[in-house]
N, C-alpha and C. Protein backbone atom coordinates (compact mmCIF):
# COMPACT_ATOMS: atom_id res chain seq x y z
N UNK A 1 -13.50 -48.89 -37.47
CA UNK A 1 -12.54 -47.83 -37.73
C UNK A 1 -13.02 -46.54 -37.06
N UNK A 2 -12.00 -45.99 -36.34
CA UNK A 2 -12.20 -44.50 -35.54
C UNK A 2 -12.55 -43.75 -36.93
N UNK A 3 -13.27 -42.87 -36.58
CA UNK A 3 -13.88 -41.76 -37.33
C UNK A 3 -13.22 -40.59 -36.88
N UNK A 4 -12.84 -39.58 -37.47
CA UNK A 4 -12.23 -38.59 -37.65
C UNK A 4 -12.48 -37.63 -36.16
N UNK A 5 -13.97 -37.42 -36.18
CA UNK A 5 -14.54 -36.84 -35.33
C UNK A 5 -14.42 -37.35 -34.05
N UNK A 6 -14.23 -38.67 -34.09
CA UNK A 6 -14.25 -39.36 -33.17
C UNK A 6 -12.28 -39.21 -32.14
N UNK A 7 -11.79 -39.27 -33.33
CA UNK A 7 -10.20 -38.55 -33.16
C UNK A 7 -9.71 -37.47 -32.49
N UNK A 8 -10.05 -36.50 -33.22
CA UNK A 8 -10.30 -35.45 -32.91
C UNK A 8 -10.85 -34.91 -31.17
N UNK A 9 -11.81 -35.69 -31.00
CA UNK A 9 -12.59 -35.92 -29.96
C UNK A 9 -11.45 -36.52 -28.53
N UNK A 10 -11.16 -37.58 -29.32
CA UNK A 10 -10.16 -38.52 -28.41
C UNK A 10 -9.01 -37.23 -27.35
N UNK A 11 -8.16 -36.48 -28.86
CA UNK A 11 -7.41 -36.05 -28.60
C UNK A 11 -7.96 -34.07 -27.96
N UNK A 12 -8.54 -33.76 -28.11
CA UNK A 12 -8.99 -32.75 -27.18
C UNK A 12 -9.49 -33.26 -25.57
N UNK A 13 -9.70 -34.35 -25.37
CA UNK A 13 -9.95 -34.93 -24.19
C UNK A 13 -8.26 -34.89 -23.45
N UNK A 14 -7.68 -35.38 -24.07
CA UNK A 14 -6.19 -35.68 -24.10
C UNK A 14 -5.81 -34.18 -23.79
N UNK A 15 -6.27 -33.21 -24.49
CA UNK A 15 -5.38 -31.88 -24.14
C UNK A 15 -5.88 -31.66 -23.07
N UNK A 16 -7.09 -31.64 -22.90
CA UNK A 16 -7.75 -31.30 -21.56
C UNK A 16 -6.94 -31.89 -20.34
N UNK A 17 -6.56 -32.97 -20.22
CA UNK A 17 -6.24 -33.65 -19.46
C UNK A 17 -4.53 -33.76 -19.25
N UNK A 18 -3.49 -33.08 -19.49
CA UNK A 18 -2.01 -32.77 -19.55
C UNK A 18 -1.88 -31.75 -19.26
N UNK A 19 -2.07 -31.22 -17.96
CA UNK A 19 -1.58 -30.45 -17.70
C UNK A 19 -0.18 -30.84 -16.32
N UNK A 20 -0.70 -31.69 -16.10
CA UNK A 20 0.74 -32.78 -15.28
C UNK A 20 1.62 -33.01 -16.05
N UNK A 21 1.40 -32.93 -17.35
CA UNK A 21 2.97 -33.55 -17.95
C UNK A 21 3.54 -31.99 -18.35
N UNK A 22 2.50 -31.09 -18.87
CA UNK A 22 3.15 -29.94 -18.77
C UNK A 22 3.58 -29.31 -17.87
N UNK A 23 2.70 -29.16 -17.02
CA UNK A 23 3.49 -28.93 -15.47
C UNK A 23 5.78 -29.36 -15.44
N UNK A 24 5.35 -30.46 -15.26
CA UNK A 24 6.34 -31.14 -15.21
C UNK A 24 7.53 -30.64 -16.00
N UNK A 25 7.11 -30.75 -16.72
CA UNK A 25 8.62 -30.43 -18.49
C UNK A 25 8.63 -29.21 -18.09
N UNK A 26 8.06 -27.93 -17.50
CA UNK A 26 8.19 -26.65 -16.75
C UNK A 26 8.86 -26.54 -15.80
N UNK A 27 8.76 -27.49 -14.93
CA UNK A 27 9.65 -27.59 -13.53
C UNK A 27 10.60 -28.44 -13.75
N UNK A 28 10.77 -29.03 -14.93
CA UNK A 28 12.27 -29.44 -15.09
C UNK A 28 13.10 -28.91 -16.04
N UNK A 29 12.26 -28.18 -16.62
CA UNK A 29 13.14 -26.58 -17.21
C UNK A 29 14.07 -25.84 -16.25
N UNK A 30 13.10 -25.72 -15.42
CA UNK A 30 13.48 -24.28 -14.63
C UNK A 30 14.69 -25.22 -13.36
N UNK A 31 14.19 -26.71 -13.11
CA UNK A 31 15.15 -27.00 -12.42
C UNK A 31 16.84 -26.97 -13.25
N UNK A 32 16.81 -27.28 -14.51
CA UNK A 32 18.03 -27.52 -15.56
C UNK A 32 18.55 -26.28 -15.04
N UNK A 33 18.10 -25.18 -14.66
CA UNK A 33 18.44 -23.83 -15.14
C UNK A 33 18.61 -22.55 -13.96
N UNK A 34 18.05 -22.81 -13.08
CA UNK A 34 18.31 -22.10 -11.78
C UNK A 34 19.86 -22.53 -11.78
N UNK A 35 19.94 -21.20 -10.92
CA UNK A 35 21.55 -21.21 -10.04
C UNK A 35 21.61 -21.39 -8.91
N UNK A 36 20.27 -21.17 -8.04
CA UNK A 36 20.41 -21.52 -6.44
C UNK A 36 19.80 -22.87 -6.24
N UNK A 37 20.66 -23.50 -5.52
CA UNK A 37 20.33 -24.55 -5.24
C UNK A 37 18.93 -24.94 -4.53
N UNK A 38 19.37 -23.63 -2.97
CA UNK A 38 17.75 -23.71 -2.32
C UNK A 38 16.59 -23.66 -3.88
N UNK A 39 16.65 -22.48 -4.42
CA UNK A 39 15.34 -22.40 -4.88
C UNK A 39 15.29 -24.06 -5.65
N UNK A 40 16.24 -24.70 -6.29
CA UNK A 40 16.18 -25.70 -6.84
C UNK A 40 15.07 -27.01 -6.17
N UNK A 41 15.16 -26.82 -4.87
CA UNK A 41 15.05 -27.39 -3.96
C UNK A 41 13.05 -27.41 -3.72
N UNK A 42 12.99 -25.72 -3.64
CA UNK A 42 11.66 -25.51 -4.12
C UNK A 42 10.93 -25.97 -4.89
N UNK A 43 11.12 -25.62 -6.32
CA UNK A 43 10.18 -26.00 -7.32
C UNK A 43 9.50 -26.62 -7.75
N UNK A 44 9.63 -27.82 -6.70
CA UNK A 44 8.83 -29.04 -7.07
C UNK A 44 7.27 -29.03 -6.20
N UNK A 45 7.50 -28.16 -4.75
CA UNK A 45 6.51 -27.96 -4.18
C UNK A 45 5.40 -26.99 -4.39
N UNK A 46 6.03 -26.15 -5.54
CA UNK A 46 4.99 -25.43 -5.93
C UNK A 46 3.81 -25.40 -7.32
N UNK A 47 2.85 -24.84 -6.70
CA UNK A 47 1.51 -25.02 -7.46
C UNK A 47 1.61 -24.16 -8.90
N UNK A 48 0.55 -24.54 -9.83
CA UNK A 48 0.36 -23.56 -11.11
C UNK A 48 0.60 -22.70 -10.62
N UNK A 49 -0.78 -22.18 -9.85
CA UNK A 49 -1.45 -20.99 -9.21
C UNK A 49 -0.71 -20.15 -8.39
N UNK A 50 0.68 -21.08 -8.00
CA UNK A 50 1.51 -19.92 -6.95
C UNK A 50 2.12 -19.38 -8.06
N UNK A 51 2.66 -20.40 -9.25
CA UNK A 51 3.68 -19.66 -10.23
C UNK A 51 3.53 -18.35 -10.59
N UNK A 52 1.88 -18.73 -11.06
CA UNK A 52 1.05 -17.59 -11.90
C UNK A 52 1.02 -16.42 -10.79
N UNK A 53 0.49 -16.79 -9.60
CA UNK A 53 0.61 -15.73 -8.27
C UNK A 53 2.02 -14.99 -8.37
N UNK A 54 3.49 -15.58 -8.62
CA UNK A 54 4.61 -15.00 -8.35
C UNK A 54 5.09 -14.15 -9.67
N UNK A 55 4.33 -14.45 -10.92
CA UNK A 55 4.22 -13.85 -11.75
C UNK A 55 3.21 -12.68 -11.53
N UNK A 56 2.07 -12.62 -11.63
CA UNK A 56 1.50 -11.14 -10.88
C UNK A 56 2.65 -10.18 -10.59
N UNK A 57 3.02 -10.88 -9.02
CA UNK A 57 3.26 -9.88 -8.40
C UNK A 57 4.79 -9.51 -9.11
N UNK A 58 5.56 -10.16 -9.51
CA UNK A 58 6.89 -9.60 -10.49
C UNK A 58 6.27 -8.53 -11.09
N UNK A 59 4.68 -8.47 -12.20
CA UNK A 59 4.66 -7.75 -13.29
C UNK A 59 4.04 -6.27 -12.77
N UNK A 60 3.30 -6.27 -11.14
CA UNK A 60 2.50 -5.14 -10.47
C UNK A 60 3.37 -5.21 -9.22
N UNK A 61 4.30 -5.28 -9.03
CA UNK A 61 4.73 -5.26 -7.59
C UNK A 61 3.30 -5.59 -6.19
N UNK A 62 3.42 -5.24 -5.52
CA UNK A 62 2.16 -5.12 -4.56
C UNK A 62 1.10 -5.82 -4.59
N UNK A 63 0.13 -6.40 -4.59
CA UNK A 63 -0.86 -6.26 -5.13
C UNK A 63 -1.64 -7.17 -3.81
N UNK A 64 -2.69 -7.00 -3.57
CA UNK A 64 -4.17 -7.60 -2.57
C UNK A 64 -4.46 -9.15 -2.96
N UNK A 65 -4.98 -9.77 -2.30
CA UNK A 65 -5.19 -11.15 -2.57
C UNK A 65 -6.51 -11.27 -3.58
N UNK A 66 -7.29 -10.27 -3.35
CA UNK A 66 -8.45 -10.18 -4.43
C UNK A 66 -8.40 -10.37 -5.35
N UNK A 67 -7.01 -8.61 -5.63
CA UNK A 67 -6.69 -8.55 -7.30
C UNK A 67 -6.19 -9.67 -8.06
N UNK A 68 -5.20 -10.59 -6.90
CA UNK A 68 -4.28 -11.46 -7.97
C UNK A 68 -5.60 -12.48 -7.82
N UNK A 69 -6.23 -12.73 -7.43
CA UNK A 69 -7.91 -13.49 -7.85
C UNK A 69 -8.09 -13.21 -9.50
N UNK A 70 -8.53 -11.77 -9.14
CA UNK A 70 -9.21 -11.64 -10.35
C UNK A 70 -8.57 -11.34 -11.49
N UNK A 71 -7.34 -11.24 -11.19
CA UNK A 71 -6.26 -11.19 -12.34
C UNK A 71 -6.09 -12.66 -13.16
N UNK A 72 -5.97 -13.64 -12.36
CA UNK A 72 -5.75 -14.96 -12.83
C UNK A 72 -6.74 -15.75 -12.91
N UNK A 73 -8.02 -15.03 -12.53
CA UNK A 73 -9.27 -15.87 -12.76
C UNK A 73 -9.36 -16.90 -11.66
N UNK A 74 -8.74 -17.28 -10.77
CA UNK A 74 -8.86 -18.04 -9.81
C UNK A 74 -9.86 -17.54 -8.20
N UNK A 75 -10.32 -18.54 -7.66
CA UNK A 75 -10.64 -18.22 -6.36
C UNK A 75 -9.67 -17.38 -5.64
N UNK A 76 -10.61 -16.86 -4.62
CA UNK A 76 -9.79 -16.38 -3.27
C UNK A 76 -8.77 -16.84 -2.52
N UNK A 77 -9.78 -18.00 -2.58
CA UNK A 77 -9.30 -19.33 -1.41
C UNK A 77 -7.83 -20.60 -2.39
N UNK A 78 -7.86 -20.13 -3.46
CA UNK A 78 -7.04 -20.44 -4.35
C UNK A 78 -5.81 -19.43 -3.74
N UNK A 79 -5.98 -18.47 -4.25
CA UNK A 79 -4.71 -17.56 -3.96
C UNK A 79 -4.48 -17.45 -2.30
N UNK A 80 -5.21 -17.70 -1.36
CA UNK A 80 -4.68 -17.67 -0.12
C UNK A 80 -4.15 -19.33 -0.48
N UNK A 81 -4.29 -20.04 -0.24
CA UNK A 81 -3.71 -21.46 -0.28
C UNK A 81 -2.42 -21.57 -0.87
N UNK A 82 -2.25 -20.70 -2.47
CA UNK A 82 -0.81 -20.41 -2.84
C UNK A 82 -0.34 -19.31 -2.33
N UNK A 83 -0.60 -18.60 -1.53
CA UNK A 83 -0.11 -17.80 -0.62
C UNK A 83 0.70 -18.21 0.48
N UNK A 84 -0.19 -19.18 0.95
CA UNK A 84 0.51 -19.94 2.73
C UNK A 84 1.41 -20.62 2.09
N UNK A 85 1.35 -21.06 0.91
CA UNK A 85 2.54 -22.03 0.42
C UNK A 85 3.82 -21.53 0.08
N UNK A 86 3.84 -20.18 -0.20
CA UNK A 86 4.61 -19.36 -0.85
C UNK A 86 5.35 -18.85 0.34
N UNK A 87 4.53 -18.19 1.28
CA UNK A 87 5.06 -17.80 2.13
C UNK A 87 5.94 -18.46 3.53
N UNK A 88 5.63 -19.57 3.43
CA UNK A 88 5.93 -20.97 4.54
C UNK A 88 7.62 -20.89 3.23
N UNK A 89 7.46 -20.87 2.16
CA UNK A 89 8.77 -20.97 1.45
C UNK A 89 9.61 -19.93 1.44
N UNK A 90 9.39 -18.82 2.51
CA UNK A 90 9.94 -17.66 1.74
C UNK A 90 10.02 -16.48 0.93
N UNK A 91 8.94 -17.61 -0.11
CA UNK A 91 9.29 -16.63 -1.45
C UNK A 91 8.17 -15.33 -1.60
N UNK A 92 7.31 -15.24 -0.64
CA UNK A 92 6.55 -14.34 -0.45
C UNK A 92 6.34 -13.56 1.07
N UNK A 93 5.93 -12.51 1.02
CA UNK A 93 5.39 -12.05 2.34
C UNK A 93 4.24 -11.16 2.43
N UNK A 94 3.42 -11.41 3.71
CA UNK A 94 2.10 -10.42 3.17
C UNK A 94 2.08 -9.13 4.41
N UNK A 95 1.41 -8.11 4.05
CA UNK A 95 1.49 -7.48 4.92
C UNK A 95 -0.09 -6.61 4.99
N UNK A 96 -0.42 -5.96 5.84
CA UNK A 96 -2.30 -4.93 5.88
C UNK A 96 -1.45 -3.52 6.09
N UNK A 97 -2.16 -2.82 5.17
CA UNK A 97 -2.11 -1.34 5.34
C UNK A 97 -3.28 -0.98 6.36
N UNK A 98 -1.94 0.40 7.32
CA UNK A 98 -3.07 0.84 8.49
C UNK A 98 -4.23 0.88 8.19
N UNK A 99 -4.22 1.95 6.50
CA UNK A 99 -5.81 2.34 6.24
C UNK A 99 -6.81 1.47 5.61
N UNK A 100 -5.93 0.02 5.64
CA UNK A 100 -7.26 -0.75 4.82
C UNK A 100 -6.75 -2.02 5.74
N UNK A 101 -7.45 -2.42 6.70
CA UNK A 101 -6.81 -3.58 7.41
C UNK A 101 -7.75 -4.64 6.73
N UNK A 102 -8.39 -4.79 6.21
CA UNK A 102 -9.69 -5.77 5.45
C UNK A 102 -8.58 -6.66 4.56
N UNK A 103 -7.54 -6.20 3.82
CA UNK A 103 -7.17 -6.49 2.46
C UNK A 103 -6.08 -7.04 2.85
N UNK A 104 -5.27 -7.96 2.24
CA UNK A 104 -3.99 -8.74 2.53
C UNK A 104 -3.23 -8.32 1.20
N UNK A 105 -1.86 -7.41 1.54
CA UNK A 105 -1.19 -7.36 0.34
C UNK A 105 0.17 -8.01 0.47
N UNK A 106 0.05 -8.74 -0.76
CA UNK A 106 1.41 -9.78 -0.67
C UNK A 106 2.25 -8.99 -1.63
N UNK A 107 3.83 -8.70 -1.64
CA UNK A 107 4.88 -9.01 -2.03
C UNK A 107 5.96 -10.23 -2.42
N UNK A 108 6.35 -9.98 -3.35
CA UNK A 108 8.10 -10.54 -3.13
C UNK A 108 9.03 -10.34 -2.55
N UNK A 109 10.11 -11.35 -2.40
CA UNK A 109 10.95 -11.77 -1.29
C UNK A 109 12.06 -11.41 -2.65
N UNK A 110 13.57 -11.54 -1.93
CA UNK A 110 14.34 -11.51 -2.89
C UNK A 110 14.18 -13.03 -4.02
N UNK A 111 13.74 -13.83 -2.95
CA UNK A 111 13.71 -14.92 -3.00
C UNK A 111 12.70 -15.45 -4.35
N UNK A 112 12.21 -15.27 -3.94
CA UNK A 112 10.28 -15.08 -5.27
C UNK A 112 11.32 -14.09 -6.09
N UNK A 113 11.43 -13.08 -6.11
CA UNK A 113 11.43 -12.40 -7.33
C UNK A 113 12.39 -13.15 -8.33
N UNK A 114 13.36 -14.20 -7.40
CA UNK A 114 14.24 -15.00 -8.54
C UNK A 114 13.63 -15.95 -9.35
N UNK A 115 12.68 -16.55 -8.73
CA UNK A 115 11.84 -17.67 -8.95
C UNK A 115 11.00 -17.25 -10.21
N UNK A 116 9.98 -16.27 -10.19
CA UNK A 116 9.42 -15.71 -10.75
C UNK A 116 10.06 -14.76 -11.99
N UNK A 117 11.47 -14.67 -12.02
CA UNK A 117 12.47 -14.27 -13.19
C UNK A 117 12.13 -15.51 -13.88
N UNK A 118 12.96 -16.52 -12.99
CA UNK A 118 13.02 -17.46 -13.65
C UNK A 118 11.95 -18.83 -14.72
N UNK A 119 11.28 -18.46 -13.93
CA UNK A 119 9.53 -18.78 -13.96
C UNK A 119 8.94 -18.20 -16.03
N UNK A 120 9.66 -16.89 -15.43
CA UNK A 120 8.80 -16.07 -16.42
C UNK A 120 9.91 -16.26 -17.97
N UNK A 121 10.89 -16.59 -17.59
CA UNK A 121 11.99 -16.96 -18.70
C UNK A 121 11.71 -18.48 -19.64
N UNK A 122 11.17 -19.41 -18.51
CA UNK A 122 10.78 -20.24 -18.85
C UNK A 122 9.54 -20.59 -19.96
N UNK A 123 8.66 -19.80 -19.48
CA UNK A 123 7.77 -19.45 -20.35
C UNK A 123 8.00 -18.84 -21.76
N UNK A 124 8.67 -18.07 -21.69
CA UNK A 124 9.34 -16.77 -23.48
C UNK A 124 9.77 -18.25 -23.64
N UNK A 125 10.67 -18.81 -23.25
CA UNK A 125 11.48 -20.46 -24.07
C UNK A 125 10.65 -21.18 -24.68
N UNK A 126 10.06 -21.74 -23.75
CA UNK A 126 8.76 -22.80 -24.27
C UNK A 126 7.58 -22.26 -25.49
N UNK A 127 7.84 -21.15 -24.96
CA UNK A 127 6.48 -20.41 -26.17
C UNK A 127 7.33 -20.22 -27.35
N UNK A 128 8.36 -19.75 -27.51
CA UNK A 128 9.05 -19.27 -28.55
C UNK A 128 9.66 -20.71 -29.20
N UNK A 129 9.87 -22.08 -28.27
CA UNK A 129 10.19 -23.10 -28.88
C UNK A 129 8.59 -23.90 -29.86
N UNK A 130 7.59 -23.59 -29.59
CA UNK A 130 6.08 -23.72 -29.48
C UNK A 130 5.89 -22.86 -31.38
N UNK A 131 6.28 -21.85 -30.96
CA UNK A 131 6.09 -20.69 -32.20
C UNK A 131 6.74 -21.31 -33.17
N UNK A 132 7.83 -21.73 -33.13
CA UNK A 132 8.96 -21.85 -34.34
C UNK A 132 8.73 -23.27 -34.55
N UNK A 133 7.88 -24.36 -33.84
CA UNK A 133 7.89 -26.13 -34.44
C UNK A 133 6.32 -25.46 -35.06
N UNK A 134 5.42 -24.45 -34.73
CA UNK A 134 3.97 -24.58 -35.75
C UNK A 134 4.33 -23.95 -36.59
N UNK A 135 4.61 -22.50 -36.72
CA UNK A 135 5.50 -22.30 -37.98
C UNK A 135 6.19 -22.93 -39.45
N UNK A 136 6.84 -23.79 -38.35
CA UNK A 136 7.79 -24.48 -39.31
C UNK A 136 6.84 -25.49 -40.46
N UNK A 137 5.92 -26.09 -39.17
CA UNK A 137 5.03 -27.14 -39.63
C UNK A 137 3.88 -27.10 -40.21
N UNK A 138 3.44 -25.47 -40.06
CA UNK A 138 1.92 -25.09 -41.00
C UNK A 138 2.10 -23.86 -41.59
N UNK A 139 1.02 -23.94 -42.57
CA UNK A 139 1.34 -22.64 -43.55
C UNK A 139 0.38 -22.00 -42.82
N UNK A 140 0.45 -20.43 -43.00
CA UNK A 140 -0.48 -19.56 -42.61
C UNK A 140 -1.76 -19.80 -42.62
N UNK A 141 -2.07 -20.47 -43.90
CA UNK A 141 -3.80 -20.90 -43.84
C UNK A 141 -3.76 -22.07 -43.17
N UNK A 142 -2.66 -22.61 -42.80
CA UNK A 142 -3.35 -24.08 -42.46
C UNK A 142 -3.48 -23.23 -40.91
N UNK A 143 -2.24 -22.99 -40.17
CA UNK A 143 -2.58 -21.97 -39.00
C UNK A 143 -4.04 -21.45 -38.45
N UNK A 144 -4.54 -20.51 -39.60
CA UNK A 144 -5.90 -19.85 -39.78
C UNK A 144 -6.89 -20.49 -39.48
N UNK A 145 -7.01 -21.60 -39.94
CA UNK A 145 -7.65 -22.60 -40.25
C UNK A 145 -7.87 -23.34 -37.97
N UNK A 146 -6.57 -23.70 -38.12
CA UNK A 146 -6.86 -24.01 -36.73
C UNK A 146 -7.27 -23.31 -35.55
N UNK A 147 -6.95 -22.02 -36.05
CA UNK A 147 -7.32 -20.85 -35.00
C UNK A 147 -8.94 -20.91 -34.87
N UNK A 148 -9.49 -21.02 -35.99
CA UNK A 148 -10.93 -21.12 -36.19
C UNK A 148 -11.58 -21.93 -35.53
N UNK A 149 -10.95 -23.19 -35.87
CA UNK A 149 -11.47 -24.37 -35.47
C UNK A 149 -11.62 -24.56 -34.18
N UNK A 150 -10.24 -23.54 -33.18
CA UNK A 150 -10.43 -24.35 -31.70
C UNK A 150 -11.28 -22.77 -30.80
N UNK A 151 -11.68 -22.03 -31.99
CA UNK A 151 -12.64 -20.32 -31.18
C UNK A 151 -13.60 -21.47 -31.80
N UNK A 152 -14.26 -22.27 -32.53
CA UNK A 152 -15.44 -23.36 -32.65
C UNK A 152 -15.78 -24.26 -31.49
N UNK A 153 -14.51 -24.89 -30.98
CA UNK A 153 -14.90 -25.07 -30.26
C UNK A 153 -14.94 -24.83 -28.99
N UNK A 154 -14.19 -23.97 -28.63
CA UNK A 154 -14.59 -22.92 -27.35
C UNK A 154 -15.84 -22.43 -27.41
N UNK A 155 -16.10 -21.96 -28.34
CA UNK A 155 -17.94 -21.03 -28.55
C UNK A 155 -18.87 -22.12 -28.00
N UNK A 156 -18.29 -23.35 -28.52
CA UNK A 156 -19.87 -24.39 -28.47
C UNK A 156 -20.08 -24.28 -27.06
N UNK A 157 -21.06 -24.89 -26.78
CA UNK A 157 -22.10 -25.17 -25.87
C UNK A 157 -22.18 -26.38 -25.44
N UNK A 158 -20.87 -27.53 -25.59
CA UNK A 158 -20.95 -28.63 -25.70
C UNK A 158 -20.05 -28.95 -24.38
């Protein structure tokens, strides 16, 4: 007989490991729900990391390939990679200021900024559908209780 711990165990492996199916149920949100067809057309080719990239730049306009690095916690070479991808689509463009030619600052396209509406709508849905099934399903302490449990096991060392 599985042991509790052992469960438990099973299924944090399991979370670790879905982010493809979440992915997915995201990009077939947003496909249900766009109005342009092109962008429809898109969404399947794009990465977390560009999403999160096209989000940035919606919430700071402008911004250097560094910052949206260190904004999202990702590599450099991460955000240039969803960069060329972004931009080969359109939905981005980069440009160097005279006085800082070192730095690559990317924008949105009309194009991205729809994506990244849409992107970011998707998210308030899912979270707010997320909020209202734990809610429904735990009491405040039981809530409490789990909050604890998963800053436990983030802290460990394991």
């Amino acid at each position: 007989m599985t042991t509790q711990i052992e469960r438990l165990s099973l299924l944090i492996a399991q979370l670790r490991h879905t982010p493809h199916s979440a992915q997915s149920a995201a990009k077939k949100w947003m496909q249900a729900h766009v109005t342009d067809d092109s962008l429809k057309e898109l969404i399947p080719q794009i990465s977390v990391v560009a999403y999160h990239l096209l989000d940035a730049l919606l919430h700071h306009g402008e911004m250097p390939g560094s910052t949206i690095a260190t904004e999202l916690g990702v590599t450099r070479g991460a955000v240039t990679r969803a960069a060329r991808t972004l931009k080969q689509l359109a939905l981005i463009t980069s440009t160097k200021h005279p006085d800082n030619q070192k730095n690559i600052y990317y924008q949105l396209t009309a194009s991205g900024k729809q994506l990244a509406m849409l992107h970011n709508t998707m998210r308030e849905e899912l979270y707010q559908q997320l909020a209202n099934h734990i809610q429904a399903t735990y009491s405040p302490d039981q809530i409490e209780l789990i909050i604890r449990f998963l800053t436990d096991i983030k802290d460990s060392s394991l």
